[in-house]
C-alpha atoms as a PDB file:
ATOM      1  CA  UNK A   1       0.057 -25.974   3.588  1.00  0.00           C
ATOM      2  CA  UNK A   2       0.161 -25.747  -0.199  1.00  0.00           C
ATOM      3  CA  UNK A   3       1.639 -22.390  -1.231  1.00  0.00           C
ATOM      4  CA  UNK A   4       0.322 -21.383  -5.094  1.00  0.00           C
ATOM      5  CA  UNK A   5       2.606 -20.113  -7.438  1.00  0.00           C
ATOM      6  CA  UNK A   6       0.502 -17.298  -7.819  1.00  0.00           C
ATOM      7  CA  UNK A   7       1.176 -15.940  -4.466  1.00  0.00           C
ATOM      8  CA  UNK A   8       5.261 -16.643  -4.453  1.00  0.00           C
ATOM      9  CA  UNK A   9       5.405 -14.716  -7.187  1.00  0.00           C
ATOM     10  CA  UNK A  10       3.331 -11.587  -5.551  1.00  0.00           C
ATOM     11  CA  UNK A  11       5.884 -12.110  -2.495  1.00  0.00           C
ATOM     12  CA  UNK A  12       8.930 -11.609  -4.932  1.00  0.00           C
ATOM     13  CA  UNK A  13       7.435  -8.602  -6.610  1.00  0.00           C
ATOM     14  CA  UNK A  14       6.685  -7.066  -2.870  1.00  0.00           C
ATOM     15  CA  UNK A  15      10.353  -8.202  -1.519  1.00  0.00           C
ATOM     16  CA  UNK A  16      11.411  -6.799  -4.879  1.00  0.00           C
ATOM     17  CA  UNK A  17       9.652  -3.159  -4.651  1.00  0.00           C
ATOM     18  CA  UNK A  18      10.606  -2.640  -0.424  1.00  0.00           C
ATOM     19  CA  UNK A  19      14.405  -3.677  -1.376  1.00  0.00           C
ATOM     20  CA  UNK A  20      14.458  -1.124  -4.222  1.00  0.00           C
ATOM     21  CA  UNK A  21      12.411   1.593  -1.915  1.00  0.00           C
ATOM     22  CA  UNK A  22      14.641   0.962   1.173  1.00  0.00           C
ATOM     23  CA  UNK A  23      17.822   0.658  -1.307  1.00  0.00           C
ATOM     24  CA  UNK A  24      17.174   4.216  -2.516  1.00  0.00           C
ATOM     25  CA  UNK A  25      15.588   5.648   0.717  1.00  0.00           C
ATOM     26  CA  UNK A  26      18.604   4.862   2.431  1.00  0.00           C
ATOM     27  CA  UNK A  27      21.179   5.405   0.783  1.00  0.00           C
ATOM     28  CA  UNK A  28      20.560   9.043   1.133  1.00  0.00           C
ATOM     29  CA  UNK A  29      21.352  10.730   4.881  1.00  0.00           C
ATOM     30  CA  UNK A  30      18.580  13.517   4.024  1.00  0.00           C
ATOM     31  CA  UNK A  31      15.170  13.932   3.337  1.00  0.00           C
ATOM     32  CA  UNK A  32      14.518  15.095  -0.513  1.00  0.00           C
ATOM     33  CA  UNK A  33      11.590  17.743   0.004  1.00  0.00           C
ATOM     34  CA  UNK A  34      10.767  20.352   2.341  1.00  0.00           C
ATOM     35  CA  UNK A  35       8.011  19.140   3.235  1.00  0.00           C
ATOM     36  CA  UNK A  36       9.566  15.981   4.465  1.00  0.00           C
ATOM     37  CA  UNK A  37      11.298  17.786   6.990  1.00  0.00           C
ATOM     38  CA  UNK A  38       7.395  19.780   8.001  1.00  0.00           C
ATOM     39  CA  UNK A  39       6.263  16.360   8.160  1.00  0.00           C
ATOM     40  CA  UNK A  40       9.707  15.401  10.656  1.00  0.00           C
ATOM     41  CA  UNK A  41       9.029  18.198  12.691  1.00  0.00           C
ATOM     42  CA  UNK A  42       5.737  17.624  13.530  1.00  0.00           C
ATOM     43  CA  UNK A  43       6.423  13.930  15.029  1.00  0.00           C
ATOM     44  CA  UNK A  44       9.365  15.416  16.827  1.00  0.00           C
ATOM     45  CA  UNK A  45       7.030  17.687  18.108  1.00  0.00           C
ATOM     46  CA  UNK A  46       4.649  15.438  19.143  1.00  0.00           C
ATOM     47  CA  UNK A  47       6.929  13.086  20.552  1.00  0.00           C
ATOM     48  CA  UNK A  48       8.357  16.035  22.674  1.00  0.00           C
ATOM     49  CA  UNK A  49       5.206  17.767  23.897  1.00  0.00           C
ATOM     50  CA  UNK A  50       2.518  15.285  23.198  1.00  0.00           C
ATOM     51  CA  UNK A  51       0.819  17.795  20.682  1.00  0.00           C
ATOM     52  CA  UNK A  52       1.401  19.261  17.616  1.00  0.00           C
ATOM     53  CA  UNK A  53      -1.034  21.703  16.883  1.00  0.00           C
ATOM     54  CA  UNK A  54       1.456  24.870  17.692  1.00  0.00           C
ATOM     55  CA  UNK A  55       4.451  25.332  15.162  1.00  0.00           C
ATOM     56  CA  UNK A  56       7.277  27.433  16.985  1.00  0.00           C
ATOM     57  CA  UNK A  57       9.808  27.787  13.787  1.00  0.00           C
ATOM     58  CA  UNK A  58       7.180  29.861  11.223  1.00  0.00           C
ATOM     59  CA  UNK A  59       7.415  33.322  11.496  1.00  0.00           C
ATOM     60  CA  UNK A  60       5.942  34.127  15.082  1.00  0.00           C
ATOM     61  CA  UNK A  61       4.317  30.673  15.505  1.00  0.00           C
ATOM     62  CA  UNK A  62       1.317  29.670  13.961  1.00  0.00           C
ATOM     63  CA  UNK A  63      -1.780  26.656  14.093  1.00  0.00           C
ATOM     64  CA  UNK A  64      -1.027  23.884  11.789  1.00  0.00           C
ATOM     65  CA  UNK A  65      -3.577  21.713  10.700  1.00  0.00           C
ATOM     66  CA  UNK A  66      -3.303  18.444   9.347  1.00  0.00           C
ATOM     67  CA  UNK A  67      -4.572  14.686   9.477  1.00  0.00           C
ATOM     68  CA  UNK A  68      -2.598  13.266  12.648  1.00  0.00           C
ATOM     69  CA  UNK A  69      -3.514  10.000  12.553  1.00  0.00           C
ATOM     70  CA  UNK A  70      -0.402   9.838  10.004  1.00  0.00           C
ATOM     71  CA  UNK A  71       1.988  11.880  12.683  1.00  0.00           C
ATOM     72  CA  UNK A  72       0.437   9.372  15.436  1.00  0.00           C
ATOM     73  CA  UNK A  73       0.942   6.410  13.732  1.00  0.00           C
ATOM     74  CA  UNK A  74       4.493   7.652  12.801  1.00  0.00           C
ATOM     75  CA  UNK A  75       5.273   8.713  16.565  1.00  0.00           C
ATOM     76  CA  UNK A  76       5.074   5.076  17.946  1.00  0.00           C
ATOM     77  CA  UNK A  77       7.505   3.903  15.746  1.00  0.00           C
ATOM     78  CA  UNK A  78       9.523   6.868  15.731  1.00  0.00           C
ATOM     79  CA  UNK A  79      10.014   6.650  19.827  1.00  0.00           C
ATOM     80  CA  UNK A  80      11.402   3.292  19.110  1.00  0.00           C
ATOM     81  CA  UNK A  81      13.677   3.464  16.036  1.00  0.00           C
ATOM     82  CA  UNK A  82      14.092   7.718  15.946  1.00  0.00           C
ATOM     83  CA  UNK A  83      12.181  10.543  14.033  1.00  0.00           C
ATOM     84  CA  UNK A  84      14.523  10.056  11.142  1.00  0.00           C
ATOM     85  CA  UNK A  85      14.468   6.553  10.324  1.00  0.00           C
ATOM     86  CA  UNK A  86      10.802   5.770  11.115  1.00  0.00           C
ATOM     87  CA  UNK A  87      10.478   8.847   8.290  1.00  0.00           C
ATOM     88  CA  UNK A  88      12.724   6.901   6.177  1.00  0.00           C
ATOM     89  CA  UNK A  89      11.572   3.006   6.527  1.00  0.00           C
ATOM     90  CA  UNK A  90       7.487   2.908   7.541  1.00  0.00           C
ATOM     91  CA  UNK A  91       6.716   5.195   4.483  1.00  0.00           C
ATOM     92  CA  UNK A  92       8.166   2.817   2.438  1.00  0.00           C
ATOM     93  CA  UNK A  93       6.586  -0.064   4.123  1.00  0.00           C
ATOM     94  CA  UNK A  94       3.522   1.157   3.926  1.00  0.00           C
ATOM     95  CA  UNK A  95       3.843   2.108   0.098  1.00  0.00           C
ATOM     96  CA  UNK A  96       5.222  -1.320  -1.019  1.00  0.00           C
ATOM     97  CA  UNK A  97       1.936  -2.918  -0.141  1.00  0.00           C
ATOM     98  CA  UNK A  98       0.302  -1.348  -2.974  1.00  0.00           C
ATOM     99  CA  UNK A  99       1.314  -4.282  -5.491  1.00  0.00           C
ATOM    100  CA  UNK A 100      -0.425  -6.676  -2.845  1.00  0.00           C
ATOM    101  CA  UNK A 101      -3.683  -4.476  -3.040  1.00  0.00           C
ATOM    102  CA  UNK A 102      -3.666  -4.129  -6.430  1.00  0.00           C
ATOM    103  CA  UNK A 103      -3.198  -7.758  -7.153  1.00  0.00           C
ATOM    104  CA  UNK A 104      -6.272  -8.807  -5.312  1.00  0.00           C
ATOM    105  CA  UNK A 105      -8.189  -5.792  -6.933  1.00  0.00           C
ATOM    106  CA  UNK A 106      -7.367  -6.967 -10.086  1.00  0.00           C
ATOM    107  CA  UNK A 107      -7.544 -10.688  -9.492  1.00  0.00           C
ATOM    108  CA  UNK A 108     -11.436  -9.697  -8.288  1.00  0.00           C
ATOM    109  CA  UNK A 109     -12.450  -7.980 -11.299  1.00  0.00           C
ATOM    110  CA  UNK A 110     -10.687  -9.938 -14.348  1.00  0.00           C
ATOM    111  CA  UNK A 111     -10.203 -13.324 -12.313  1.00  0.00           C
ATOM    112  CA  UNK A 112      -7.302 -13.835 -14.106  1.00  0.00           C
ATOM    113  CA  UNK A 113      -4.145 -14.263 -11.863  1.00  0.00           C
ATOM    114  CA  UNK A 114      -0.908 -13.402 -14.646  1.00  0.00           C
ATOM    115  CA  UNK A 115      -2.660 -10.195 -15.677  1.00  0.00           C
ATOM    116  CA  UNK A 116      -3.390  -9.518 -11.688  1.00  0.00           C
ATOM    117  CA  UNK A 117       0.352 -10.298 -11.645  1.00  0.00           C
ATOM    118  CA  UNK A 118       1.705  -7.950 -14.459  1.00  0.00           C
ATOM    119  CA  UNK A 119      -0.667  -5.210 -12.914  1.00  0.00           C
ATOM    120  CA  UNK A 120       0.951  -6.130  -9.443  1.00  0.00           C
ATOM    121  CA  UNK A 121       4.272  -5.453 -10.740  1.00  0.00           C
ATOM    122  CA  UNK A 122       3.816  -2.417 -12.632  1.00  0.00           C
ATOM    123  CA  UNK A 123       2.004  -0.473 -10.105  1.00  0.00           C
ATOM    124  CA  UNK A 124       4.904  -0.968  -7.550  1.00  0.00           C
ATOM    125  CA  UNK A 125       7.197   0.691  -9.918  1.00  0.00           C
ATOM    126  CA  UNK A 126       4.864   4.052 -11.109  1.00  0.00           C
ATOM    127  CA  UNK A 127       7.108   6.937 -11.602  1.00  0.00           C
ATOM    128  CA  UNK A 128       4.811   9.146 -10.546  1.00  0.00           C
ATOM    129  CA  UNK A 129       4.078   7.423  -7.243  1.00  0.00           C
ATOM    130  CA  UNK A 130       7.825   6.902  -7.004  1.00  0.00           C
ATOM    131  CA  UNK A 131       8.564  10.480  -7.598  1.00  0.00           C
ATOM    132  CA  UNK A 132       6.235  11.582  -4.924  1.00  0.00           C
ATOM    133  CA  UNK A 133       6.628   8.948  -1.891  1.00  0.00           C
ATOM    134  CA  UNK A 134      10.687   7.753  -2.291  1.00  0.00           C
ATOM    135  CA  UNK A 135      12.213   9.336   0.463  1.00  0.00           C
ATOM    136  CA  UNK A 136       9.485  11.896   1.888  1.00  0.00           C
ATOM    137  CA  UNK A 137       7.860  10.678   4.342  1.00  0.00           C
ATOM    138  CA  UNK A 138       4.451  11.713   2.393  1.00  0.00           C
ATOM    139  CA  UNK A 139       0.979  10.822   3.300  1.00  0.00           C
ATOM    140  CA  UNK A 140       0.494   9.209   0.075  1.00  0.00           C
ATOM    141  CA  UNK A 141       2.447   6.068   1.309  1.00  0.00           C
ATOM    142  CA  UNK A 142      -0.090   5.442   3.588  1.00  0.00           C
ATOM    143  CA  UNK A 143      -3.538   6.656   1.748  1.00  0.00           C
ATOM    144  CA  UNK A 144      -3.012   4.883  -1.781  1.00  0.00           C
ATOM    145  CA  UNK A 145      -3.036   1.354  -0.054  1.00  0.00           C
ATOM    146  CA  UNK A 146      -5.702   2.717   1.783  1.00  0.00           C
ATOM    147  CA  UNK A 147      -8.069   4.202  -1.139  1.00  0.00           C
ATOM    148  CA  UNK A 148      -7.474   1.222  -3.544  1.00  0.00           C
ATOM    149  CA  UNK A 149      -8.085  -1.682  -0.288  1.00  0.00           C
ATOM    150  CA  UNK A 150     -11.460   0.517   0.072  1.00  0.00           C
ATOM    151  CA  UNK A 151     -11.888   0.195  -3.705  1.00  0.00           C
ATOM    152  CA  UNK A 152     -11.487  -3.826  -3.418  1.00  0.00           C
ATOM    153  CA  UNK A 153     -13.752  -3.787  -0.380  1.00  0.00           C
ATOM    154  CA  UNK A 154     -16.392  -1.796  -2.143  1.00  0.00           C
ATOM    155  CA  UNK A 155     -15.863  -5.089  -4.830  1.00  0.00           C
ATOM    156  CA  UNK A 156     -15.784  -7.388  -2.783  1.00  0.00           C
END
């Protein structure tokens, strides 16, 4: 099987954004937002009681309300590698494969592989994105690959 330069490159740029995300993520022994440790609590508390509707900790108790397929999803790994570090690791997983979508997005609507590339490349390093999904566990890291595959499916 013939592998096309094309697609070593896009395997670089992905080994190249999870090894700067799990550099970073790592490095650190903490969360970096608050709502990193909400999101920590919840698959703790799902893990423990099988539901996570009910929040003990705020003020009295109260209903939460949120997507779980995210806390799900999270729990299976979490029961094999810990709350923390399934936080820490399948966020970032999930986040690097952005560049992948976004290569083929933009491979399907220019048809030109370097620019598909460049684009590739540049969305795995968007500050913004970065700022928002390095180190918190957010639901972002698993809805942008998401919305843009959609996008490229819509395309397709």
């Amino acid at each position: 099987m013939k592998f096309r330069f094309e697609y070593i490159l896009l395997l670089l740029i992905f080994f190249i954004n999870i090894s700067f995300r799990l550099f970073f993520s790592t490095s650190i022994d903490y969360l970096s937002s608050d709502y990193s440790y909400f999101h920590l609590r919840n698959i703790e508390n799902l893990i423990s009681s099988e539901t996570y509707n009910y929040d003990e900790l705020s003020y009295g108790g109260r209903e939460t309300l949120y997507p779980s397929f995210y806390y799900h999803f999270l729990a299976i790994f979490a029961r094999i590698v810990g709350p923390l570090t399934a936080l820490k690791i399948i966020p970032e997983l999930l986040i690097s494969l952005l560049p992948i979508v976004i290569f083929l997005l933009v491979k399907l609507i220019v048809k030109n592989n370097y620019i598909a590339l460049f684009c590739s490349l540049i969305s795995g390093f968007i500050p913004v994105i970065i700022e928002k999904t390095l180190n918190q566990g957010s639901i972002y890291s698993i809805m942008l690959p998401l919305i843009f595959f959609m996008f490229y499916l819509f395309l397709y």
